[in-house]
PDB file of N, CA and C in Angstrom:
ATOM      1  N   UNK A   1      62.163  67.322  43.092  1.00  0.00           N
ATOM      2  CA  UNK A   1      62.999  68.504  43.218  1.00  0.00           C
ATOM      3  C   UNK A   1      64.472  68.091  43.100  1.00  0.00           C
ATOM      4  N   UNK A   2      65.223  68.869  41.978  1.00  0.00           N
ATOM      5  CA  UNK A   2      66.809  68.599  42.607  1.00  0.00           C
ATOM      6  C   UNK A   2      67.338  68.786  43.651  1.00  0.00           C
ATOM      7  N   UNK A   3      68.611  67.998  43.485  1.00  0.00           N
ATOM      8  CA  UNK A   3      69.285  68.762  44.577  1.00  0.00           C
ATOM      9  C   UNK A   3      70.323  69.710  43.866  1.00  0.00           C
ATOM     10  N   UNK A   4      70.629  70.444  44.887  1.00  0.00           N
ATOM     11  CA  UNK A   4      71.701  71.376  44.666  1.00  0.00           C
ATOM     12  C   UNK A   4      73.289  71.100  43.901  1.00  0.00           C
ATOM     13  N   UNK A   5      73.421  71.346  43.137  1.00  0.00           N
ATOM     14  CA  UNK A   5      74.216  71.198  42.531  1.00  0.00           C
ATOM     15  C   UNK A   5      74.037  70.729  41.209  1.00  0.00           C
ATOM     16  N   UNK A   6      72.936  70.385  40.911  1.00  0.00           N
ATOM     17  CA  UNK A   6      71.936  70.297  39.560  1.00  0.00           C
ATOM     18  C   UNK A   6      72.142  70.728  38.825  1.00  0.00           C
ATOM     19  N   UNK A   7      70.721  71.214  38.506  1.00  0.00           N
ATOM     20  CA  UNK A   7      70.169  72.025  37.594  1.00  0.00           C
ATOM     21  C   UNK A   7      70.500  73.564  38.049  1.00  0.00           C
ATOM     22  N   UNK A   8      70.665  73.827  39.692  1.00  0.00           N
ATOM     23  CA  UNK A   8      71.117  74.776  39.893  1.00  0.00           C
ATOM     24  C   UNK A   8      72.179  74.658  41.463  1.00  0.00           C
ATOM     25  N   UNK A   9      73.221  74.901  41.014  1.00  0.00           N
ATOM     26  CA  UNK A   9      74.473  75.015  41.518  1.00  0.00           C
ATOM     27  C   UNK A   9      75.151  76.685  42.396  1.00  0.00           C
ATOM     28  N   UNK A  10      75.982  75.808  43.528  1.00  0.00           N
ATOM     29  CA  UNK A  10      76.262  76.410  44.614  1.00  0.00           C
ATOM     30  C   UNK A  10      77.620  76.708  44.338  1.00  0.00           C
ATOM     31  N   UNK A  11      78.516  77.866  45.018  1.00  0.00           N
ATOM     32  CA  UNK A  11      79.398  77.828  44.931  1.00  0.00           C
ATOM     33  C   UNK A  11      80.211  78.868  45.353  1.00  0.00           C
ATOM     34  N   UNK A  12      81.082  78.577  47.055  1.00  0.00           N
ATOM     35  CA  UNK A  12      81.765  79.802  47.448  1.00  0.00           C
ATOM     36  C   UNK A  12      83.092  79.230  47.906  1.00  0.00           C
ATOM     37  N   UNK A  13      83.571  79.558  48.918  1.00  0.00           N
ATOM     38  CA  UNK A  13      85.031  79.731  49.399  1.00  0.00           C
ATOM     39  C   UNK A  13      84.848  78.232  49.935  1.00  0.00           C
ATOM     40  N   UNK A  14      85.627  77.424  49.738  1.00  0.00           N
ATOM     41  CA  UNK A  14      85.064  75.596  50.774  1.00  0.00           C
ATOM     42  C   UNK A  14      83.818  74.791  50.424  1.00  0.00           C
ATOM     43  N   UNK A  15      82.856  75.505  49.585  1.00  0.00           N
ATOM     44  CA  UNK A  15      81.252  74.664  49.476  1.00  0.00           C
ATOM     45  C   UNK A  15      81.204  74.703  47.715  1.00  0.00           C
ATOM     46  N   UNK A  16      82.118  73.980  47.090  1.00  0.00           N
ATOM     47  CA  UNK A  16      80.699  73.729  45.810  1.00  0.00           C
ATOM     48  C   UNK A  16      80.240  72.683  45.187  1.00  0.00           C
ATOM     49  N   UNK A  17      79.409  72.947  44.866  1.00  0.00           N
ATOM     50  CA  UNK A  17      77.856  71.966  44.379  1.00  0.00           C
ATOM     51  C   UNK A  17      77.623  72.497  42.982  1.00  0.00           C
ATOM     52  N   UNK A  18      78.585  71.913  41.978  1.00  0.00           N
ATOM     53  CA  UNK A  18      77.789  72.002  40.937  1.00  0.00           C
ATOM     54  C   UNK A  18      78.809  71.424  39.917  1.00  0.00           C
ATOM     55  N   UNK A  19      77.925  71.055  38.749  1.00  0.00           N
ATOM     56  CA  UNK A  19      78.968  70.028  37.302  1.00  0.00           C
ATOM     57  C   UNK A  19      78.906  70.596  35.807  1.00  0.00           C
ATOM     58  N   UNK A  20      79.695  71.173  35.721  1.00  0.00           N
ATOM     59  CA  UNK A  20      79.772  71.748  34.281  1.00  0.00           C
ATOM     60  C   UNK A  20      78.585  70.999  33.606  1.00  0.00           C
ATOM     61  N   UNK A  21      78.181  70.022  33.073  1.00  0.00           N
ATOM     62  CA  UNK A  21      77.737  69.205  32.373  1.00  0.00           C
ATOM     63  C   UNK A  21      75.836  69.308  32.481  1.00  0.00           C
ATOM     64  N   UNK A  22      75.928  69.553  34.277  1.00  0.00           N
ATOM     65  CA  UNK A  22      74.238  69.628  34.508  1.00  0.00           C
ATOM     66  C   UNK A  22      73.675  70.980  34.568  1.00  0.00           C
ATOM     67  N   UNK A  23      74.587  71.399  35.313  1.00  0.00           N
ATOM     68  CA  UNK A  23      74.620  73.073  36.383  1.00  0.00           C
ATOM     69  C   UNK A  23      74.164  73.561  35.069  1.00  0.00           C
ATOM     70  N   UNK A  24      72.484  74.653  35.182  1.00  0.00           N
ATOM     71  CA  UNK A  24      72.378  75.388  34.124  1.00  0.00           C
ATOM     72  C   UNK A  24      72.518  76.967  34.922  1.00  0.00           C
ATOM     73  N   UNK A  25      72.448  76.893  36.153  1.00  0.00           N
ATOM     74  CA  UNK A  25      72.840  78.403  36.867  1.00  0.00           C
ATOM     75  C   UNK A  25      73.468  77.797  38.307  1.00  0.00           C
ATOM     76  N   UNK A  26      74.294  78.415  37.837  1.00  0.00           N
ATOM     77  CA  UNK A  26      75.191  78.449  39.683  1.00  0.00           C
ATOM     78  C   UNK A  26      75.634  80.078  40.236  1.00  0.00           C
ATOM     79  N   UNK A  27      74.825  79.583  41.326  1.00  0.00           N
ATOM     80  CA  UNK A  27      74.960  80.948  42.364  1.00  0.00           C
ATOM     81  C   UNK A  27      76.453  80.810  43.077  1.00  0.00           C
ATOM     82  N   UNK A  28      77.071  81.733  42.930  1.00  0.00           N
ATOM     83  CA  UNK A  28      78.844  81.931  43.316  1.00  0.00           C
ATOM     84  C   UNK A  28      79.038  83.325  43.847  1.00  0.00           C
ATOM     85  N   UNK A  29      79.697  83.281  45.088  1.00  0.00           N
ATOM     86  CA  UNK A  29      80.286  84.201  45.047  1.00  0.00           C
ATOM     87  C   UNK A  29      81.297  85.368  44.235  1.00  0.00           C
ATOM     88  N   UNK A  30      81.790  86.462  45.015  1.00  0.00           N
ATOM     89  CA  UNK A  30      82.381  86.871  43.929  1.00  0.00           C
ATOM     90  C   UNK A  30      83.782  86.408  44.011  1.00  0.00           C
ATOM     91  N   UNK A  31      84.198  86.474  45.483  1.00  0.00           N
ATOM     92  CA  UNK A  31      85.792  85.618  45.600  1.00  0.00           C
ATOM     93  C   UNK A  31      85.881  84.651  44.635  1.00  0.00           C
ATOM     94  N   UNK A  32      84.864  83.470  44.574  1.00  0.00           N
ATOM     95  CA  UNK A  32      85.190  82.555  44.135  1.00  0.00           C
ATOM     96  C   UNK A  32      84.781  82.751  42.648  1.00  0.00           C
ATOM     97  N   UNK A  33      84.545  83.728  41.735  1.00  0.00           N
ATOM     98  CA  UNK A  33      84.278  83.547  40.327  1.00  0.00           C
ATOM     99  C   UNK A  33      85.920  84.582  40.069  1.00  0.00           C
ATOM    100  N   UNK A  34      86.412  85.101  41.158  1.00  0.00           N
ATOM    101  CA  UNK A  34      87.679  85.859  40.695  1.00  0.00           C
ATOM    102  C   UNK A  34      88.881  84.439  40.691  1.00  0.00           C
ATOM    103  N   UNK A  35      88.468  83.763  41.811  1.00  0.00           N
ATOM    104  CA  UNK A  35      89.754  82.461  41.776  1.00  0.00           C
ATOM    105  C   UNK A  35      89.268  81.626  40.363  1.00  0.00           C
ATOM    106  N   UNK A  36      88.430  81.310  40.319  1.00  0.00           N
ATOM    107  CA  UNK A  36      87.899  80.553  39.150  1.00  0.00           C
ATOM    108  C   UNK A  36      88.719  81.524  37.706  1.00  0.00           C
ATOM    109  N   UNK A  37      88.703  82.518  37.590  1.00  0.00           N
ATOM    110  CA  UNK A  37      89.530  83.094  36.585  1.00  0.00           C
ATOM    111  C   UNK A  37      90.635  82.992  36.521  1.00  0.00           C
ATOM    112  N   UNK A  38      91.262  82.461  37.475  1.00  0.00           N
ATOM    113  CA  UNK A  38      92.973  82.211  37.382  1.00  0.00           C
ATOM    114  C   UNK A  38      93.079  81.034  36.836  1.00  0.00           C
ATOM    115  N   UNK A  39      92.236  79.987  36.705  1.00  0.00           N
ATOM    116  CA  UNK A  39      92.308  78.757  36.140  1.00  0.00           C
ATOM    117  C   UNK A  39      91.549  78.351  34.747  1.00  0.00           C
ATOM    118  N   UNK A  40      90.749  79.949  34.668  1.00  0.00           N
ATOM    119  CA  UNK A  40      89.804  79.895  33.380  1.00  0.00           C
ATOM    120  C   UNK A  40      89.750  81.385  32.925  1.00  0.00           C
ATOM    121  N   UNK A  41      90.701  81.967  32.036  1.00  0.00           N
ATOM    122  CA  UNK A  41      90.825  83.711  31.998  1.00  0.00           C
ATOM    123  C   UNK A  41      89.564  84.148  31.138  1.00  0.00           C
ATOM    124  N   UNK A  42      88.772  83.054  30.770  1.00  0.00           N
ATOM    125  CA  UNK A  42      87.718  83.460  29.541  1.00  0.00           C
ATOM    126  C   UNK A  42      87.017  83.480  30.060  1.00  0.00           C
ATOM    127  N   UNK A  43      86.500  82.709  31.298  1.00  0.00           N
ATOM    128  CA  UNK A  43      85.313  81.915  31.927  1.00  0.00           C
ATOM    129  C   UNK A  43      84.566  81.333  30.892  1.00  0.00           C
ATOM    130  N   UNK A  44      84.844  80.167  30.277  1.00  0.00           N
ATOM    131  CA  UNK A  44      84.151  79.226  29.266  1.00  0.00           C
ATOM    132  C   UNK A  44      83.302  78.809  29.661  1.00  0.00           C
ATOM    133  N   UNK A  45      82.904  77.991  31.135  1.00  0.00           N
ATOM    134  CA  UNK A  45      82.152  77.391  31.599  1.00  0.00           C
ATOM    135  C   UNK A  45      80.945  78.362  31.864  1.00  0.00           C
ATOM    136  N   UNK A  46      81.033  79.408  31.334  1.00  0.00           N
ATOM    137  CA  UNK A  46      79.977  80.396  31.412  1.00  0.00           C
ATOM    138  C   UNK A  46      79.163  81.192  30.607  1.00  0.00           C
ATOM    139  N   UNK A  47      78.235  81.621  30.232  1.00  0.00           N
ATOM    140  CA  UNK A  47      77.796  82.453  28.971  1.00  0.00           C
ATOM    141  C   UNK A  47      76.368  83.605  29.508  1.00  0.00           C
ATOM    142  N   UNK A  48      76.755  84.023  31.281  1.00  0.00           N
ATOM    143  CA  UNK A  48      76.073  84.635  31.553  1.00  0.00           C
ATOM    144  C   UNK A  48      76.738  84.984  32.725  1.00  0.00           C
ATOM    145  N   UNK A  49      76.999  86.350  33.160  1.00  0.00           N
ATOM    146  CA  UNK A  49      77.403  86.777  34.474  1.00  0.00           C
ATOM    147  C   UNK A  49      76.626  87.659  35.128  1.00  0.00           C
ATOM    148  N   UNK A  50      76.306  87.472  36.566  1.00  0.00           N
ATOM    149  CA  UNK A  50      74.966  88.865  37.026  1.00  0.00           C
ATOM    150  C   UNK A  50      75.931  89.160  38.244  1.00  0.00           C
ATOM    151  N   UNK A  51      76.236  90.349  38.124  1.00  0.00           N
ATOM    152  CA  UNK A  51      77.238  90.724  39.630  1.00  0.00           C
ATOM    153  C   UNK A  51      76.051  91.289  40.301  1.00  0.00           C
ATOM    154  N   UNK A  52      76.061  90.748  41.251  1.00  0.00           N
ATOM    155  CA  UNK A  52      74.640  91.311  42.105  1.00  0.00           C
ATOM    156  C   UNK A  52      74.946  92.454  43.583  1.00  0.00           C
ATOM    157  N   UNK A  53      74.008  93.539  43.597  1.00  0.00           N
ATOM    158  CA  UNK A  53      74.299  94.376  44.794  1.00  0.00           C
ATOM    159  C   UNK A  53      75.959  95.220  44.490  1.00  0.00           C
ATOM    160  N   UNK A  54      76.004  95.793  42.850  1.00  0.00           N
ATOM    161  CA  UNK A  54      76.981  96.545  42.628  1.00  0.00           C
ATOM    162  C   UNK A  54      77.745  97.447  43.004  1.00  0.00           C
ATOM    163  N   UNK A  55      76.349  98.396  43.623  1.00  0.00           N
ATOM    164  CA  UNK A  55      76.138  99.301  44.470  1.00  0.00           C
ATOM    165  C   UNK A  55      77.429  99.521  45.786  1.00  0.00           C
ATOM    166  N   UNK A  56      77.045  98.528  45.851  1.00  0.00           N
ATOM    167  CA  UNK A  56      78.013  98.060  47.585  1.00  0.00           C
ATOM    168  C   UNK A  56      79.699  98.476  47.145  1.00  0.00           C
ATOM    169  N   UNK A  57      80.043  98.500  46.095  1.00  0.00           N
ATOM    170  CA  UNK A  57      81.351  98.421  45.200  1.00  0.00           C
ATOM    171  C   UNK A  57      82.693  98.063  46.290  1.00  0.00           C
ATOM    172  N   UNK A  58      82.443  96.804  46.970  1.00  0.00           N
ATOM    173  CA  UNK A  58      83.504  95.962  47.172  1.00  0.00           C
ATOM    174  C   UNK A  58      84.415  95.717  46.143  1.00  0.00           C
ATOM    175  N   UNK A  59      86.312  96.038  47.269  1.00  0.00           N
ATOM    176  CA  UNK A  59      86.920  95.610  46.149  1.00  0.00           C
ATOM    177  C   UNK A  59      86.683  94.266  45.140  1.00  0.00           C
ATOM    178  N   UNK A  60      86.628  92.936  45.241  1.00  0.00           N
ATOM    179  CA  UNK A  60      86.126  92.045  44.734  1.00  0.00           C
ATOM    180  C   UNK A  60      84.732  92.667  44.085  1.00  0.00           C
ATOM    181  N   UNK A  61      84.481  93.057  44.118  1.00  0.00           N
ATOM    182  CA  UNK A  61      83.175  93.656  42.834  1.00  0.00           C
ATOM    183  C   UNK A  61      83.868  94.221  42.138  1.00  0.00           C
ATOM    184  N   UNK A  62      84.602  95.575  42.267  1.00  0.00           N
ATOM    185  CA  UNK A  62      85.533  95.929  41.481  1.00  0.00           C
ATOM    186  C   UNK A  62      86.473  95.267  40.470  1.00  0.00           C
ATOM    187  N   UNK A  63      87.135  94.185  41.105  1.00  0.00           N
ATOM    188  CA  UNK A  63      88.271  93.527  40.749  1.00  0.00           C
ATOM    189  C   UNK A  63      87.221  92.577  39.446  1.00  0.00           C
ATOM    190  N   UNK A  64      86.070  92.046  39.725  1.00  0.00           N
ATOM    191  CA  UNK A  64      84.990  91.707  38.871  1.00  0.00           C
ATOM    192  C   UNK A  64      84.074  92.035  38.127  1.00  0.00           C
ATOM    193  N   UNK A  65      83.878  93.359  38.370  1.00  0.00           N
ATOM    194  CA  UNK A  65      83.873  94.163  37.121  1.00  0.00           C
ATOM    195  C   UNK A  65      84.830  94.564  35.970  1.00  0.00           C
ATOM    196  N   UNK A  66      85.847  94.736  36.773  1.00  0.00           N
ATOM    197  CA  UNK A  66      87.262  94.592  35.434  1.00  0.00           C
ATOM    198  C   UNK A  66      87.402  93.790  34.760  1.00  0.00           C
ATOM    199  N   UNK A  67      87.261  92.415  35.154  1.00  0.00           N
ATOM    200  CA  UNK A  67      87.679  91.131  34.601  1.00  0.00           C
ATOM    201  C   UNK A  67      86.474  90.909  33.447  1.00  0.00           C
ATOM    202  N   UNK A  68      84.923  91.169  33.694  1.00  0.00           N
ATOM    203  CA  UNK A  68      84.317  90.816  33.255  1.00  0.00           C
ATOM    204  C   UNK A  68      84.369  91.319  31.883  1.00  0.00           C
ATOM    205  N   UNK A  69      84.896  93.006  31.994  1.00  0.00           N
ATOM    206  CA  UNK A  69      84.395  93.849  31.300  1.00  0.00           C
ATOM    207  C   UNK A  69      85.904  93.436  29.762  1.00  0.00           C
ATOM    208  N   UNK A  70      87.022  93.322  30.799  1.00  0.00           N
ATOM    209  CA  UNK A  70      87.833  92.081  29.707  1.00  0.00           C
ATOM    210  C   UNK A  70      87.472  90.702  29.386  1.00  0.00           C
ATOM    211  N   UNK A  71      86.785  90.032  29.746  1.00  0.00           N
ATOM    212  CA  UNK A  71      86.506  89.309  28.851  1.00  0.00           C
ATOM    213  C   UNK A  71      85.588  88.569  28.466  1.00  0.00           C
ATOM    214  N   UNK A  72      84.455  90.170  28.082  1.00  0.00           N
ATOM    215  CA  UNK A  72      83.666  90.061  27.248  1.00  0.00           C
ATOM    216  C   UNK A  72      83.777  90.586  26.139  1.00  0.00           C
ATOM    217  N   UNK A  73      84.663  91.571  26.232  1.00  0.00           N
ATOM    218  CA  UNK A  73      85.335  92.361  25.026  1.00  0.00           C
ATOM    219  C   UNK A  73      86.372  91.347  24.313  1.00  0.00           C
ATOM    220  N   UNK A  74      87.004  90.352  25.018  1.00  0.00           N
ATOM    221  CA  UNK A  74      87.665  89.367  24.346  1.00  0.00           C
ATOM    222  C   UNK A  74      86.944  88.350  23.849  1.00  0.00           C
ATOM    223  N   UNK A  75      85.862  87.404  24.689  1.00  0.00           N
ATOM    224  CA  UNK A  75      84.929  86.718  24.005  1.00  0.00           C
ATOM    225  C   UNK A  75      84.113  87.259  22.516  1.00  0.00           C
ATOM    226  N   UNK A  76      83.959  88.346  22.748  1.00  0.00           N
ATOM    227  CA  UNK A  76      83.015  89.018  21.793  1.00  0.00           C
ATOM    228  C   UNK A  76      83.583  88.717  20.128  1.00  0.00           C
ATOM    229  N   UNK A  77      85.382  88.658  20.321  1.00  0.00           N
ATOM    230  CA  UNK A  77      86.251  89.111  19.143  1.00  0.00           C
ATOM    231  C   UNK A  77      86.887  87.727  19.074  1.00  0.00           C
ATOM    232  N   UNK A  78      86.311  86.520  20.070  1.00  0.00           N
ATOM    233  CA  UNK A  78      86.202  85.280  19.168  1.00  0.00           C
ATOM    234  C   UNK A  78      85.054  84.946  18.973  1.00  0.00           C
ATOM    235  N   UNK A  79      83.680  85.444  18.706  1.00  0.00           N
ATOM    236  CA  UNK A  79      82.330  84.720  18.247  1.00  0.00           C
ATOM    237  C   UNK A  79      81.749  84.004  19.524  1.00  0.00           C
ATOM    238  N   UNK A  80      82.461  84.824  20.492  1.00  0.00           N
ATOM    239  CA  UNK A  80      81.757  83.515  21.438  1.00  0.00           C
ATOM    240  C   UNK A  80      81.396  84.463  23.117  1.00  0.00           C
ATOM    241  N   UNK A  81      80.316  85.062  22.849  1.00  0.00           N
ATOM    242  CA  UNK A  81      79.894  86.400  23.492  1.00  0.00           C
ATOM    243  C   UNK A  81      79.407  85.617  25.164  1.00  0.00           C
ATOM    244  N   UNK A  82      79.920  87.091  26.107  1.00  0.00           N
ATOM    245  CA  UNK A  82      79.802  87.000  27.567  1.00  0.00           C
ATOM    246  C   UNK A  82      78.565  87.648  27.698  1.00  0.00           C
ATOM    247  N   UNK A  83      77.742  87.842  28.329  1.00  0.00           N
ATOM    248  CA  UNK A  83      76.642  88.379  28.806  1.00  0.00           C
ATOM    249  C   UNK A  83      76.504  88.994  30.525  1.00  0.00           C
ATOM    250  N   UNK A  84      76.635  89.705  30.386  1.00  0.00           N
ATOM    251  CA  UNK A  84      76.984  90.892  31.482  1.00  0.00           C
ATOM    252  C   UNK A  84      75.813  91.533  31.811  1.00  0.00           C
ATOM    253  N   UNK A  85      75.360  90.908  33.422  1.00  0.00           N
ATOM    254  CA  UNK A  85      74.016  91.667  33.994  1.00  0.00           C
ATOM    255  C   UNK A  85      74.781  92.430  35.503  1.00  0.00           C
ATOM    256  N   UNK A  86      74.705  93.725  35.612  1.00  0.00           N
ATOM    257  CA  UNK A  86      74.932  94.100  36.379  1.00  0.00           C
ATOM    258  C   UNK A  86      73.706  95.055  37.399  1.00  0.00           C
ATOM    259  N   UNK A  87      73.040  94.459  38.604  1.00  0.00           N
ATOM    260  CA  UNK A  87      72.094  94.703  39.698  1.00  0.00           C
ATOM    261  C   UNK A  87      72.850  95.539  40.532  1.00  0.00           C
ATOM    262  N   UNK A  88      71.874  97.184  40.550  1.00  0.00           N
ATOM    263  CA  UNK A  88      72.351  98.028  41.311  1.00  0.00           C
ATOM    264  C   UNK A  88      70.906  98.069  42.053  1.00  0.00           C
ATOM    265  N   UNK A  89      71.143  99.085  43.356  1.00  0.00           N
ATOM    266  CA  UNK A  89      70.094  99.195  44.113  1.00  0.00           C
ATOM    267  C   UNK A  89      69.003 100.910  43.338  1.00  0.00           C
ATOM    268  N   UNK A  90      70.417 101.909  42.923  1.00  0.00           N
ATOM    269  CA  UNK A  90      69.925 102.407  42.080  1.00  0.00           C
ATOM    270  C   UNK A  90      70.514 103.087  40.681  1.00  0.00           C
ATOM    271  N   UNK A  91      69.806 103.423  39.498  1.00  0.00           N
ATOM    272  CA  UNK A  91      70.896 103.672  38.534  1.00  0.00           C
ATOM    273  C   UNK A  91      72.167 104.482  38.328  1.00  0.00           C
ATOM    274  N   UNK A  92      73.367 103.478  37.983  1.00  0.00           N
ATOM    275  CA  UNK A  92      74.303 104.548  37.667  1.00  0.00           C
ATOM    276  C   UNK A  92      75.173 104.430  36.495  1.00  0.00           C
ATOM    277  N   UNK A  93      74.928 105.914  35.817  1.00  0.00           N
ATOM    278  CA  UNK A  93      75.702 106.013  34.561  1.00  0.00           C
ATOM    279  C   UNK A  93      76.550 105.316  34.446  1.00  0.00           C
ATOM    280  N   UNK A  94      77.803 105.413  36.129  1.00  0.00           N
ATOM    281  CA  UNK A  94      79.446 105.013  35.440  1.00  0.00           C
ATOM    282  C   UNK A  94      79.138 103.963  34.890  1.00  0.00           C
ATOM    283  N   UNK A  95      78.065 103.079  35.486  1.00  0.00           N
ATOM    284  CA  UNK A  95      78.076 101.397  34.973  1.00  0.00           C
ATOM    285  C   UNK A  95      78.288 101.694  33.407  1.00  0.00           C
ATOM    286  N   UNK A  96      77.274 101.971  32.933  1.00  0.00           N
ATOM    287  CA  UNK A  96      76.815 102.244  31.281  1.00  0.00           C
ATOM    288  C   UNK A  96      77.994 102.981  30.682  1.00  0.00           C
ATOM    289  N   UNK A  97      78.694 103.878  31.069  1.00  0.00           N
ATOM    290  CA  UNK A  97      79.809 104.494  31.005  1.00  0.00           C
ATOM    291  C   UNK A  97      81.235 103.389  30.682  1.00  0.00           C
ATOM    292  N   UNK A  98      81.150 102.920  31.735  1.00  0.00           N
ATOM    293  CA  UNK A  98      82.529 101.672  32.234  1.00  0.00           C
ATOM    294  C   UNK A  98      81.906 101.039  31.065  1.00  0.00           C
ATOM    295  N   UNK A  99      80.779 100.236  30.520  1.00  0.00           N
ATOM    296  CA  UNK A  99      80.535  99.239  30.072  1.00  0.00           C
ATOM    297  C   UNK A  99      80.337  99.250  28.379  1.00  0.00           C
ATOM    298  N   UNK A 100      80.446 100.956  28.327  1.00  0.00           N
ATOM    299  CA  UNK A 100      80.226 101.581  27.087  1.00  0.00           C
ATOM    300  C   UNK A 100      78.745 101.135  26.573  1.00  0.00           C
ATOM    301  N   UNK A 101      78.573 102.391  26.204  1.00  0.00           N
ATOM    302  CA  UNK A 101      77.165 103.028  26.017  1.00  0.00           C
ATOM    303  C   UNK A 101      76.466 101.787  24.643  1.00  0.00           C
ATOM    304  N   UNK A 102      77.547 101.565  24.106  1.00  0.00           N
ATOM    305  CA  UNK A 102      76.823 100.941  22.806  1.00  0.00           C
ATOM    306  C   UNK A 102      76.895  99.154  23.352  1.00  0.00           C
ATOM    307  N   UNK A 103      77.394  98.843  24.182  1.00  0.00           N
ATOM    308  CA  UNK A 103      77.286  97.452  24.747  1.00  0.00           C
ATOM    309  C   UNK A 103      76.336  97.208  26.015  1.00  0.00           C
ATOM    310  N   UNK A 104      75.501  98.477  26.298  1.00  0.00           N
ATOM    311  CA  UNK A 104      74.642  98.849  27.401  1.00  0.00           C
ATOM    312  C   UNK A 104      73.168  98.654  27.378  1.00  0.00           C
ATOM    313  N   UNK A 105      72.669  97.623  27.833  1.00  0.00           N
ATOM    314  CA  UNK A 105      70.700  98.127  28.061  1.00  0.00           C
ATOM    315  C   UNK A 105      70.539  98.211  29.422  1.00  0.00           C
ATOM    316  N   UNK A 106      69.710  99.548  29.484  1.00  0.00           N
ATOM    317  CA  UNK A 106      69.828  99.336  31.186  1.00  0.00           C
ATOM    318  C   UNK A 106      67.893  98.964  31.027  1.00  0.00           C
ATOM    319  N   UNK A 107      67.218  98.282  32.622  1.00  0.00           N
ATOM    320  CA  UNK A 107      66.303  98.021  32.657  1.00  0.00           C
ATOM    321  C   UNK A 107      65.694  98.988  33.919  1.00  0.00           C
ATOM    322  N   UNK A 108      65.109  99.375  34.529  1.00  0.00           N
ATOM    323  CA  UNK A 108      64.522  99.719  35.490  1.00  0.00           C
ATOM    324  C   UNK A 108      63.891  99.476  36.111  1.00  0.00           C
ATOM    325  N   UNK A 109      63.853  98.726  36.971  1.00  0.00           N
ATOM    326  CA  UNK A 109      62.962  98.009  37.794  1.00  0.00           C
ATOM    327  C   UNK A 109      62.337  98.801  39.091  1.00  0.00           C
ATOM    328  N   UNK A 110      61.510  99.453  39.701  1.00  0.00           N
ATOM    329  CA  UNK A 110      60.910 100.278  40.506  1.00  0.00           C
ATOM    330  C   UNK A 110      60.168  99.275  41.425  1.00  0.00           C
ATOM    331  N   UNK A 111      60.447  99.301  42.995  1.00  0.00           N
ATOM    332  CA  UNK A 111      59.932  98.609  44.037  1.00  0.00           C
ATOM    333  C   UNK A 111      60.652  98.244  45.205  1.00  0.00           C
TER     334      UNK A 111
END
């Protein structure tokens, strides 16, 4: 078994565990993927984002939904695409709306 910071990587306010190089998913907060953007406005080190428990719409969810939603629209228009999963508890348009309808699959998961 790895350890943490592997193959799959940790990462919040004081604790992280993980290396560009190995890390194929790191679990992060959202504070810390908004500070991480001040030092990386593209998020390069990334090519998948899941804001989880949307629902809740903390400012920091907010503030990370904005960011994301810039720059994936900026990645997109250099060839080098963001992937945007957003987990609600239940469906809502604005998401698909905010995220525009033609950059949107929603899934439904029931349980």
């Amino acid at each position: 078994c790895d350890r943490v910071g592997d193959a799959v990587g940790l990462a919040a306010a004081g604790d992280e565990r993980w290396d560009a190089s190995r890390t194929r998913i790191l679990v992060a907060t959202d504070g810390w993927l908004l500070r991480t953007a001040l030092l990386d406005p593209l998020l390069k080190h990334f090519s998948v984002v899941v804001v989880d428990e949307a629902h809740e719409r903390t400012l920091n969810q907010d503030l990370l939904m904005g960011l994301v939603k810039k720059v994936q629209k900026r990645r997109k228009e250099l060839g080098d695409p963001l992937r945007v999963v957003v987990a609600l508890a239940d469906r809502d348009d604005d998401v698909e709306k905010f995220f525009g309808r033609q950059n949107t699959a929603i899934a439904q998961i029931d349980g």
